[in-house]
N, C-alpha and C. Protein backbone atom coordinates (compact mmCIF):
# COMPACT_ATOMS: atom_id res chain seq x y z
N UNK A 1 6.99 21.19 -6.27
CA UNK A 1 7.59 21.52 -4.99
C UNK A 1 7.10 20.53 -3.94
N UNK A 2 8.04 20.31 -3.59
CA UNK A 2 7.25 19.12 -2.61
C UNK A 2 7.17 19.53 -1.29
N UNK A 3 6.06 18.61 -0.55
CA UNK A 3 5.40 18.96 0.67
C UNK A 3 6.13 19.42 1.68
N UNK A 4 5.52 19.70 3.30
CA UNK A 4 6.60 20.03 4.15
C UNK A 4 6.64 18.42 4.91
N UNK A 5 5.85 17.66 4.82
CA UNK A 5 5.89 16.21 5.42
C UNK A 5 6.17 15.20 3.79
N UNK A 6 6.99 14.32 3.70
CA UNK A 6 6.53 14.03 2.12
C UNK A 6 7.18 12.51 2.70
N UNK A 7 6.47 11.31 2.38
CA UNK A 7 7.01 10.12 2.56
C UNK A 7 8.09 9.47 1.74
N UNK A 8 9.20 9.25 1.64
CA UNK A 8 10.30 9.03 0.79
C UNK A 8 10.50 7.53 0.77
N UNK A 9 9.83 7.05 -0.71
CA UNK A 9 10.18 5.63 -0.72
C UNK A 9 11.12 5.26 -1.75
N UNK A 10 12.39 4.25 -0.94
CA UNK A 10 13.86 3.84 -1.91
C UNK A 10 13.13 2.86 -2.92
N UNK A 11 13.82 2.78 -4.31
CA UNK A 11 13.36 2.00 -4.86
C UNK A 11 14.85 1.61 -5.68
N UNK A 12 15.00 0.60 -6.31
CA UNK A 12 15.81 0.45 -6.92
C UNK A 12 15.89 0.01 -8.49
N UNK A 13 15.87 1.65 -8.66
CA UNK A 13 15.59 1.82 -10.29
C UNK A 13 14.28 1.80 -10.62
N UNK A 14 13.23 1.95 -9.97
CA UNK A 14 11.81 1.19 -10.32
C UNK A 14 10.82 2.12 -10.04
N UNK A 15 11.15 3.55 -9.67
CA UNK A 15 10.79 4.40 -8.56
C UNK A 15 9.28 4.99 -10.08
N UNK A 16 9.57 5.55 -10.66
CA UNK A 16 8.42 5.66 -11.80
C UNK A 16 7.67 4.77 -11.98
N UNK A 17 8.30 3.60 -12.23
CA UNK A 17 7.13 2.14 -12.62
C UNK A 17 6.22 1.78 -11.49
N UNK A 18 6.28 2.15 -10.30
CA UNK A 18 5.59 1.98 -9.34
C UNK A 18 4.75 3.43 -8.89
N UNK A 19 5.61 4.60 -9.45
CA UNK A 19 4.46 5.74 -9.07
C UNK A 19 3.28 5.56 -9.86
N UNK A 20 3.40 5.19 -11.29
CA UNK A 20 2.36 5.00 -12.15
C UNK A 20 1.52 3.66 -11.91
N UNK A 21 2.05 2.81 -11.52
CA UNK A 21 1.53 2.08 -11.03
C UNK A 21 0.40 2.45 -10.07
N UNK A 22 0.74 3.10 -8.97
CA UNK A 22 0.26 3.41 -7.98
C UNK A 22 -1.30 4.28 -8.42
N UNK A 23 -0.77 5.53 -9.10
CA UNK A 23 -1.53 6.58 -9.72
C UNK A 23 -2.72 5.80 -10.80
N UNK A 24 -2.46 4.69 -11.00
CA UNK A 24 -3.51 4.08 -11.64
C UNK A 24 -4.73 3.48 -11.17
N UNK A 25 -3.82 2.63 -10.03
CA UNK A 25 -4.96 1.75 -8.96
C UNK A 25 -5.30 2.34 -7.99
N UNK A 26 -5.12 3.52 -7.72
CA UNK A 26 -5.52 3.90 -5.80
C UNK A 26 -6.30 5.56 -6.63
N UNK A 27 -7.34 5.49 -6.28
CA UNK A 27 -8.22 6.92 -6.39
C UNK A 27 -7.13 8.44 -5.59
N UNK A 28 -7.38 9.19 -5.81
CA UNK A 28 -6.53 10.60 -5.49
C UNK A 28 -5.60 10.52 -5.75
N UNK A 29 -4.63 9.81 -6.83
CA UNK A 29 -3.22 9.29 -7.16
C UNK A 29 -2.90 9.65 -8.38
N UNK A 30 -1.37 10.18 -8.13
CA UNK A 30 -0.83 10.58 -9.88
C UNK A 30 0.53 10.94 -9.16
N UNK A 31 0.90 11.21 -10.61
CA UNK A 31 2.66 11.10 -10.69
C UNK A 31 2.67 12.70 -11.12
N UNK A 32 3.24 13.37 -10.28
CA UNK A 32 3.35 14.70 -10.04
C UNK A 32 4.32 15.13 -10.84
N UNK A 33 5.77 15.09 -11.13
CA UNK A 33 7.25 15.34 -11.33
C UNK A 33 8.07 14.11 -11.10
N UNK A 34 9.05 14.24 -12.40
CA UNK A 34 10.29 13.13 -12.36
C UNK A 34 11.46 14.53 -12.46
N UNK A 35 12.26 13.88 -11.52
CA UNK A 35 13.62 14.64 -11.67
C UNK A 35 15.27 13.81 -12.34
N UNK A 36 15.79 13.92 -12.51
CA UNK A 36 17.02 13.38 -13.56
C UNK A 36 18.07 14.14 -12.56
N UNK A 37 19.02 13.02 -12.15
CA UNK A 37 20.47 13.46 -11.30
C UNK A 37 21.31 13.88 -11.78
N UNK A 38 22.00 15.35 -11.25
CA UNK A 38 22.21 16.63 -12.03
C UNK A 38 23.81 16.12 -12.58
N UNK A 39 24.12 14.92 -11.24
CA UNK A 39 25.34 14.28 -11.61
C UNK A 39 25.56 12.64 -11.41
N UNK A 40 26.33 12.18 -11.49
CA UNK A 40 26.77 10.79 -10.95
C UNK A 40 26.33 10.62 -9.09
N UNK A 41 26.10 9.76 -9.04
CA UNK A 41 25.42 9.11 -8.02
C UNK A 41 25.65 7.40 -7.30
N UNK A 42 25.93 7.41 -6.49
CA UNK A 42 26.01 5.48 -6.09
C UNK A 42 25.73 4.63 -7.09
N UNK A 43 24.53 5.06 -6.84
CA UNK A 43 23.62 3.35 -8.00
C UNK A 43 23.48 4.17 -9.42
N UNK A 44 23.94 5.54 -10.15
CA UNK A 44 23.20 5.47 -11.34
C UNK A 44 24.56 7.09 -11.44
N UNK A 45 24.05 7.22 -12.82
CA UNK A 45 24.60 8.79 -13.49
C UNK A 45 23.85 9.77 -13.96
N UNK A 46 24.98 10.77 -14.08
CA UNK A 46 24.39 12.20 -14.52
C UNK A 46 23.06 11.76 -15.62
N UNK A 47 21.86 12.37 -15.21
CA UNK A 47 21.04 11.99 -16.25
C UNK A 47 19.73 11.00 -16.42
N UNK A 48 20.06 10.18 -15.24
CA UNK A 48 19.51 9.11 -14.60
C UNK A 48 18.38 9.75 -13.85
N UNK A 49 17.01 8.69 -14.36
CA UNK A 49 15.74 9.00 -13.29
C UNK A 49 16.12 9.17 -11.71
N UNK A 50 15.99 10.20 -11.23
CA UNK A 50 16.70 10.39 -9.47
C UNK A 50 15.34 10.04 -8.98
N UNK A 51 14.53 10.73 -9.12
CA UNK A 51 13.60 10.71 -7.60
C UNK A 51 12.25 11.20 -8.79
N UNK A 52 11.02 10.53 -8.34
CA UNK A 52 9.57 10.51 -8.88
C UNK A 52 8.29 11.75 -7.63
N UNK A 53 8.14 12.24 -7.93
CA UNK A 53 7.01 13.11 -6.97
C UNK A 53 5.66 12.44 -7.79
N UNK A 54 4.98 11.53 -6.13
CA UNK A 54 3.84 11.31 -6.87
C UNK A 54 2.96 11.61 -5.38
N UNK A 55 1.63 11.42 -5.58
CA UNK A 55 0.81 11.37 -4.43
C UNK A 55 -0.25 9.89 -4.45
N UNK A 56 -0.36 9.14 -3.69
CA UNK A 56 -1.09 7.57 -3.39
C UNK A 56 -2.12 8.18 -2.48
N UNK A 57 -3.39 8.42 -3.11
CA UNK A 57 -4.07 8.57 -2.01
C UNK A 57 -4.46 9.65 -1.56
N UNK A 58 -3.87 11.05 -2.22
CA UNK A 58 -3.69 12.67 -1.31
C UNK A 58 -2.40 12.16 -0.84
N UNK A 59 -1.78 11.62 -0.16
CA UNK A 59 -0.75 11.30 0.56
C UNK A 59 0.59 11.94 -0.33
N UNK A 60 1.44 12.74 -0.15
CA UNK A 60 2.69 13.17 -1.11
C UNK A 60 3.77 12.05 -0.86
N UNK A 61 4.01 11.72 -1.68
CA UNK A 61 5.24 10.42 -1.72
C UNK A 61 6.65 10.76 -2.76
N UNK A 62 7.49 10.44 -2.51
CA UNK A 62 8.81 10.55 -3.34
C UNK A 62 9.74 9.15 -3.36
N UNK A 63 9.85 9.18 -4.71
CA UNK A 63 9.99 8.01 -4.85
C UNK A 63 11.30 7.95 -5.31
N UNK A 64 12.70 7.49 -4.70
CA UNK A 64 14.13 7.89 -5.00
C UNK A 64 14.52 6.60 -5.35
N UNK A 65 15.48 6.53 -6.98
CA UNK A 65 15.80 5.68 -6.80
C UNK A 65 17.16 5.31 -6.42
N UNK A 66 17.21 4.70 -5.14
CA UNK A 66 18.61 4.61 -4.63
C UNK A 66 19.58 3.64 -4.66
N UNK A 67 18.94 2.72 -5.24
CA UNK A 67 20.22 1.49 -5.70
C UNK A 67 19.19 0.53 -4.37
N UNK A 68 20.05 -0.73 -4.86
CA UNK A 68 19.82 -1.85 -4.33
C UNK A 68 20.13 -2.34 -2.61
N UNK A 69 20.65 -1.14 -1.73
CA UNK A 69 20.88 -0.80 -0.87
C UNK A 69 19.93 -1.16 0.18
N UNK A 70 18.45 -0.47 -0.13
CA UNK A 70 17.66 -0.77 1.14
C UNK A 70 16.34 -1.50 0.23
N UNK A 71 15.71 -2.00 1.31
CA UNK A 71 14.44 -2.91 1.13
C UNK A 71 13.39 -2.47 2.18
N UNK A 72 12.14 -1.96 1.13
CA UNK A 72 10.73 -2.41 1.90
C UNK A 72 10.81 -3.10 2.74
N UNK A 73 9.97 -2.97 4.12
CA UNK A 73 9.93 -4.43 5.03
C UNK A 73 8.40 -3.55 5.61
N UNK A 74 8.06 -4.70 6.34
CA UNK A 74 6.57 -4.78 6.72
C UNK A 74 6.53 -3.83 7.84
N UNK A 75 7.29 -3.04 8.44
CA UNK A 75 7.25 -2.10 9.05
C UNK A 75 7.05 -0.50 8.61
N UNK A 76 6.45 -0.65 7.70
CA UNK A 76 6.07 0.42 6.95
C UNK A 76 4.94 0.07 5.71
N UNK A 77 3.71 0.35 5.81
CA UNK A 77 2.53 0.43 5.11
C UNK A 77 1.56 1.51 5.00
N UNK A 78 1.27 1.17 3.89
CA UNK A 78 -0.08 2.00 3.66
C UNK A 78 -1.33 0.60 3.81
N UNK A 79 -2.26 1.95 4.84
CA UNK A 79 -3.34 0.94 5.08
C UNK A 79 -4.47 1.82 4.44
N UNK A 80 -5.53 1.32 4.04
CA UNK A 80 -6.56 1.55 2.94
C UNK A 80 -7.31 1.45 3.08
N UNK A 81 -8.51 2.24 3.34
CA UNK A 81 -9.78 1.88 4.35
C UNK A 81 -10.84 1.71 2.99
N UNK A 82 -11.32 0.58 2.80
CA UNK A 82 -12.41 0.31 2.01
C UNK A 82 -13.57 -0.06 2.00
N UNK A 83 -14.54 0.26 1.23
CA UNK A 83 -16.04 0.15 1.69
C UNK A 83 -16.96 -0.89 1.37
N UNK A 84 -16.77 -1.40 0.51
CA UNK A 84 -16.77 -2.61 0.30
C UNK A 84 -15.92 -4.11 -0.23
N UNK A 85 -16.59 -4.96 -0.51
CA UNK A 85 -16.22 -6.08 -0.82
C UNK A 85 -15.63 -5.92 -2.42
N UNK A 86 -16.34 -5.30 -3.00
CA UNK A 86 -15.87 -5.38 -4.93
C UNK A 86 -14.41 -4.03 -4.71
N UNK A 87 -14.76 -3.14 -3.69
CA UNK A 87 -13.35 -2.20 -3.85
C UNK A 87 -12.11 -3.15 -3.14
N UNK A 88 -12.60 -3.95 -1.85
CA UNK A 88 -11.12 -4.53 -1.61
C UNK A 88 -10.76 -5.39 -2.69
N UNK A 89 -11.57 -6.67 -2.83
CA UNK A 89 -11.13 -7.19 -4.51
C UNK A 89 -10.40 -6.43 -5.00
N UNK A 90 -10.59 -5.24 -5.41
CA UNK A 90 -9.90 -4.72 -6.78
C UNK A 90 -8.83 -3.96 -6.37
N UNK A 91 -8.64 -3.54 -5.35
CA UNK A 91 -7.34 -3.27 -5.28
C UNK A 91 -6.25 -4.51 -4.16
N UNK A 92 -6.77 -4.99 -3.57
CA UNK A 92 -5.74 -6.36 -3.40
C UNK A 92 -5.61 -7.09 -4.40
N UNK A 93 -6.03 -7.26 -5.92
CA UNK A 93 -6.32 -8.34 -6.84
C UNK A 93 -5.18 -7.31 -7.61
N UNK A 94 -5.16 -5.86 -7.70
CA UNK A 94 -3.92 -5.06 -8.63
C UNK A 94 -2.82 -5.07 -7.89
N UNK A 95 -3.09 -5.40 -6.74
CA UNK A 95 -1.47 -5.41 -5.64
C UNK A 95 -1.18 -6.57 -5.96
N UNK A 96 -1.91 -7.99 -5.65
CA UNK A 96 -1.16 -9.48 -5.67
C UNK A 96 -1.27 -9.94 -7.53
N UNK A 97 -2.07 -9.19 -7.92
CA UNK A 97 -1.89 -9.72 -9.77
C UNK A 97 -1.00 -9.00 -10.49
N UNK A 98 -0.05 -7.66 -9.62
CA UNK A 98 0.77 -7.33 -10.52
C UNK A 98 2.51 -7.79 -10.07
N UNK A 99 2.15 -9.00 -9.99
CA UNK A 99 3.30 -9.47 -9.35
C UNK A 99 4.13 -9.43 -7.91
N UNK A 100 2.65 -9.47 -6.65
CA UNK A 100 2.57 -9.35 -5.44
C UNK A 100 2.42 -10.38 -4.98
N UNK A 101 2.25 -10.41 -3.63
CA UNK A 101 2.04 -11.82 -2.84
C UNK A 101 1.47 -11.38 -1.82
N UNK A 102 0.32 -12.39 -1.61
CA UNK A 102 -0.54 -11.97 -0.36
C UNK A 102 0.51 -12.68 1.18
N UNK A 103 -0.75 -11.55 2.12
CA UNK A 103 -0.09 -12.17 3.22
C UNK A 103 -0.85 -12.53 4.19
N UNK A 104 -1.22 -12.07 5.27
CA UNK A 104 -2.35 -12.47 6.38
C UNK A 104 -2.74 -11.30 6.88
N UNK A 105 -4.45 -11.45 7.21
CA UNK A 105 -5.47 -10.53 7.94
C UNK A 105 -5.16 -9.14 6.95
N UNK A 106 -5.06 -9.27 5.48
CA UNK A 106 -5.79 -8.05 5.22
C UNK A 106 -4.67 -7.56 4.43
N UNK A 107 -3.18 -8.13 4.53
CA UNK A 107 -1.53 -7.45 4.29
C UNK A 107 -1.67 -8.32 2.50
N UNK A 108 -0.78 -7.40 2.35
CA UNK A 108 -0.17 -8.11 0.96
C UNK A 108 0.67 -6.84 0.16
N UNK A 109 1.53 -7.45 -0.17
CA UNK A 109 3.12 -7.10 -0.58
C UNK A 109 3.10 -6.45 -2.09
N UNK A 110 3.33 -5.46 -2.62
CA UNK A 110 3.24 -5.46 -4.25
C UNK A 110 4.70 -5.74 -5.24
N UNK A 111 5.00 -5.78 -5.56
CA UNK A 111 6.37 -6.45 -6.57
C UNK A 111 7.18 -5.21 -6.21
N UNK A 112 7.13 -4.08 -5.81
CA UNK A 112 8.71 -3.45 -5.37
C UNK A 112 8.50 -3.83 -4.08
N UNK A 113 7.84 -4.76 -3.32
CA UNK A 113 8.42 -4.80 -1.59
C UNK A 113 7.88 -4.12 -0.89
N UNK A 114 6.55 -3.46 -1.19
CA UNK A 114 5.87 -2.28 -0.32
C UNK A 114 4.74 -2.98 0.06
N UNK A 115 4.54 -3.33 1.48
CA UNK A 115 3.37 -3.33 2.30
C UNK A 115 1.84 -2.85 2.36
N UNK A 116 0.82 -3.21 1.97
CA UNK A 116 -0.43 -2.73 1.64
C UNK A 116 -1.33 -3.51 2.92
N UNK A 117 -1.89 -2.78 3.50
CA UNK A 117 -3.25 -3.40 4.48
C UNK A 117 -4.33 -2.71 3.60
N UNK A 118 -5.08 -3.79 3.26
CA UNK A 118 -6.69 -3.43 2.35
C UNK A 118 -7.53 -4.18 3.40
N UNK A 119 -8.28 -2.74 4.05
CA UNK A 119 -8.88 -3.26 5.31
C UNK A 119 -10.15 -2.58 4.90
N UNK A 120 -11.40 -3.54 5.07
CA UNK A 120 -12.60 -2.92 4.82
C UNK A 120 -12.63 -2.29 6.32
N UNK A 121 -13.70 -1.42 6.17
CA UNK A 121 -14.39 0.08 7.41
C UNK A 121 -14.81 -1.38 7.75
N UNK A 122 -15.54 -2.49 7.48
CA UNK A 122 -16.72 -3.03 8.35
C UNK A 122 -15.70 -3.70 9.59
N UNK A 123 -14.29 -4.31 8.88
CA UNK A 123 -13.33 -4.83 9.48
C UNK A 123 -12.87 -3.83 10.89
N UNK A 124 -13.06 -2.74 10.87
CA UNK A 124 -12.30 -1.66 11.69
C UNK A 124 -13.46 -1.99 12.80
N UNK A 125 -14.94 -1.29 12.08
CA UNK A 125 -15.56 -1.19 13.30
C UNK A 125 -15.62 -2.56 13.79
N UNK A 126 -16.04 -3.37 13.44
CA UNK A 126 -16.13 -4.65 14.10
C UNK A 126 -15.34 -5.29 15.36
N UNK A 127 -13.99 -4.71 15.06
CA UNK A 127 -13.09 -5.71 16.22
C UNK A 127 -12.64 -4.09 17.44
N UNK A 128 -13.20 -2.92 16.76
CA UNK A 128 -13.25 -2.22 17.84
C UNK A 128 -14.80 -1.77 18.19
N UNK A 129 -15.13 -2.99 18.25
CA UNK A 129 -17.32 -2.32 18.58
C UNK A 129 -17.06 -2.82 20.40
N UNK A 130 -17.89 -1.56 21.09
CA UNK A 130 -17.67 -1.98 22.26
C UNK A 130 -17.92 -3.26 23.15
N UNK A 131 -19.01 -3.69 22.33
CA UNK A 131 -19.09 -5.11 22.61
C UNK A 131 -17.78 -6.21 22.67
N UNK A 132 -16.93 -6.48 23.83
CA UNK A 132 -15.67 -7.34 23.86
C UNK A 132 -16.10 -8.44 22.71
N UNK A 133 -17.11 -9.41 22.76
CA UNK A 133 -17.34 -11.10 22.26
C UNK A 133 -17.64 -10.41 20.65
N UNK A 134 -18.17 -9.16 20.26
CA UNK A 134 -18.46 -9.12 19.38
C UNK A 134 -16.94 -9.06 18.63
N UNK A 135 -16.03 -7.98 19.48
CA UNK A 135 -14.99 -7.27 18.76
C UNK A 135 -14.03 -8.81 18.71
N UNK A 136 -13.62 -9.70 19.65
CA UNK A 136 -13.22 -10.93 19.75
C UNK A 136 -13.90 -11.66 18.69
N UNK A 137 -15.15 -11.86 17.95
CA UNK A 137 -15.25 -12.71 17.10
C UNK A 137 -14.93 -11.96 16.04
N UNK A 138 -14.84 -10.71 15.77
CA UNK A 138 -14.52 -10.28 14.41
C UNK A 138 -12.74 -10.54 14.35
N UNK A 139 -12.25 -10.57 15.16
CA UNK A 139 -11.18 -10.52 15.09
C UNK A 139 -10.46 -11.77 15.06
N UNK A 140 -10.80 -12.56 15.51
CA UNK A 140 -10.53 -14.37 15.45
C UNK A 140 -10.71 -14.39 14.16
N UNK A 141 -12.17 -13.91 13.35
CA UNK A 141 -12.43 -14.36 11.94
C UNK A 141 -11.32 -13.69 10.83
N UNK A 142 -10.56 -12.40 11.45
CA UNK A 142 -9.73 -12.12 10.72
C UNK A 142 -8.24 -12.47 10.75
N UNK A 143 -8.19 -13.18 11.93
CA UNK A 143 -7.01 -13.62 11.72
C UNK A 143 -6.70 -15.16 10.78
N UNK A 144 -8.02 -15.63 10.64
CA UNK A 144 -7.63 -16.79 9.96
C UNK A 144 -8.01 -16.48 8.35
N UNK A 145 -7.89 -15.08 7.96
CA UNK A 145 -7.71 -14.77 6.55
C UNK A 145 -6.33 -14.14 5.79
N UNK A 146 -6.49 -13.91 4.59
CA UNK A 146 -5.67 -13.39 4.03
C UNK A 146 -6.21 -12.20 3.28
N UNK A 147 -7.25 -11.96 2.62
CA UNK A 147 -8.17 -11.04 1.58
C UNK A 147 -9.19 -10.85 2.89
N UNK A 148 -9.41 -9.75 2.93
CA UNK A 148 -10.60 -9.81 3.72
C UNK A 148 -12.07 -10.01 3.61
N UNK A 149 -12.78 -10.96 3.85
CA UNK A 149 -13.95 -11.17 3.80
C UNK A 149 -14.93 -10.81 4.60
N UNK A 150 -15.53 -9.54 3.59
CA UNK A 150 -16.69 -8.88 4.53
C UNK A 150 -17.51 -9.70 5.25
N UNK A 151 -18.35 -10.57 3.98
CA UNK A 151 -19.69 -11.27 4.48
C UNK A 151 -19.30 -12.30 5.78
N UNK A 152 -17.92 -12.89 5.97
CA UNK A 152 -17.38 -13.52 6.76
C UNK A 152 -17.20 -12.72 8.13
N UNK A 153 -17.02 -11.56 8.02
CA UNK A 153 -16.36 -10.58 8.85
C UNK A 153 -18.21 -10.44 9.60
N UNK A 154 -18.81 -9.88 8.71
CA UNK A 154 -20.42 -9.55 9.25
C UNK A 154 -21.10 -10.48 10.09
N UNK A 155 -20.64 -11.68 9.59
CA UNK A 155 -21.06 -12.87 10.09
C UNK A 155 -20.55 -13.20 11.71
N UNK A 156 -19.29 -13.35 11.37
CA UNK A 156 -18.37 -13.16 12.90
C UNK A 156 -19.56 -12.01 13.69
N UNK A 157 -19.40 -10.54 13.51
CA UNK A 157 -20.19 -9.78 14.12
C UNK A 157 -21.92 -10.49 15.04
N UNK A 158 -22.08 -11.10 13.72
CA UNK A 158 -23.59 -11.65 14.28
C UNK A 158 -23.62 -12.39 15.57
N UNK A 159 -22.47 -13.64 15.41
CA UNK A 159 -22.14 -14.72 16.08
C UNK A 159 -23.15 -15.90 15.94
């Protein structure tokens, strides 16, 4: 049964291969329920994977597949608060090694078109520490990345 808030992401045809996906690499994650369309449909038929119930995170997600119609765009992400350096590695390295592409300050894309910010905690506090020059150098140092680099990030902090 799904949630009373539930995030609904279009996929096209791919909507399982990415819940499991998901449910593999991100901790609190699994593929809840697949449902099959009771009839014919736009992009698919009676019978056809319709829609995936999974959760990324605790987060409840539904994953419909709606045909080739709409596209992911960077206006919609999941951002990922991580604690260290070996956890962002490993999950930006399963986003851009499973046929993703990185992007800048922390973003990177996974092969259905979905938006990921893998932002370490040190990254957060840093460019909001009340110190202006401190929060300004953490933040200069992150804009000229792509993966985020703690020890780089700490460093910025120091000045």
């Amino acid at each position: 049964m799904l949630k009373k808030n539930t995030i609904c992401l279009w996929f096209d045809g791919t909507a399982l291969e990415a819940a499991t996906f998901y449910a593999a690499t991100f901790p609190d994650s699994k593929v809840v329920a697949k449902h099959h369309a009771p009839s014919d449909f736009p992009s698919g038929k009676q019978g056809d994977l319709l829609t995936v119930e999974f959760t990324v995170m605790g987060i409840p997600c539904l994953g419909l597949n709606g045909g080739p119609a709409f596209k992911h765009s960077e206006a919609f992400s999941f951002q990922v608060a991580t604690d260290d350096q070996a956890e962002t590695d490993r999950l930006w390295n399963a986003i851009v090694g499973n046929g993703g592409q990185e992007s800048a300050c922390g973003w990177c894309k996974d092969k259905w078109g979905l938006s990921w910010q893998i932002t370490p905690r040190v990254l957060t506090a840093a460019f909001t520490d009340p110190d202006p020059a401190v929060a300004k150098r953490a933040f200069e140092a992150m804009m000229g990345m792509t993966k985020i680099d703690i020890a780089a990030i700490e460093a910025a902090v120091r000045g």
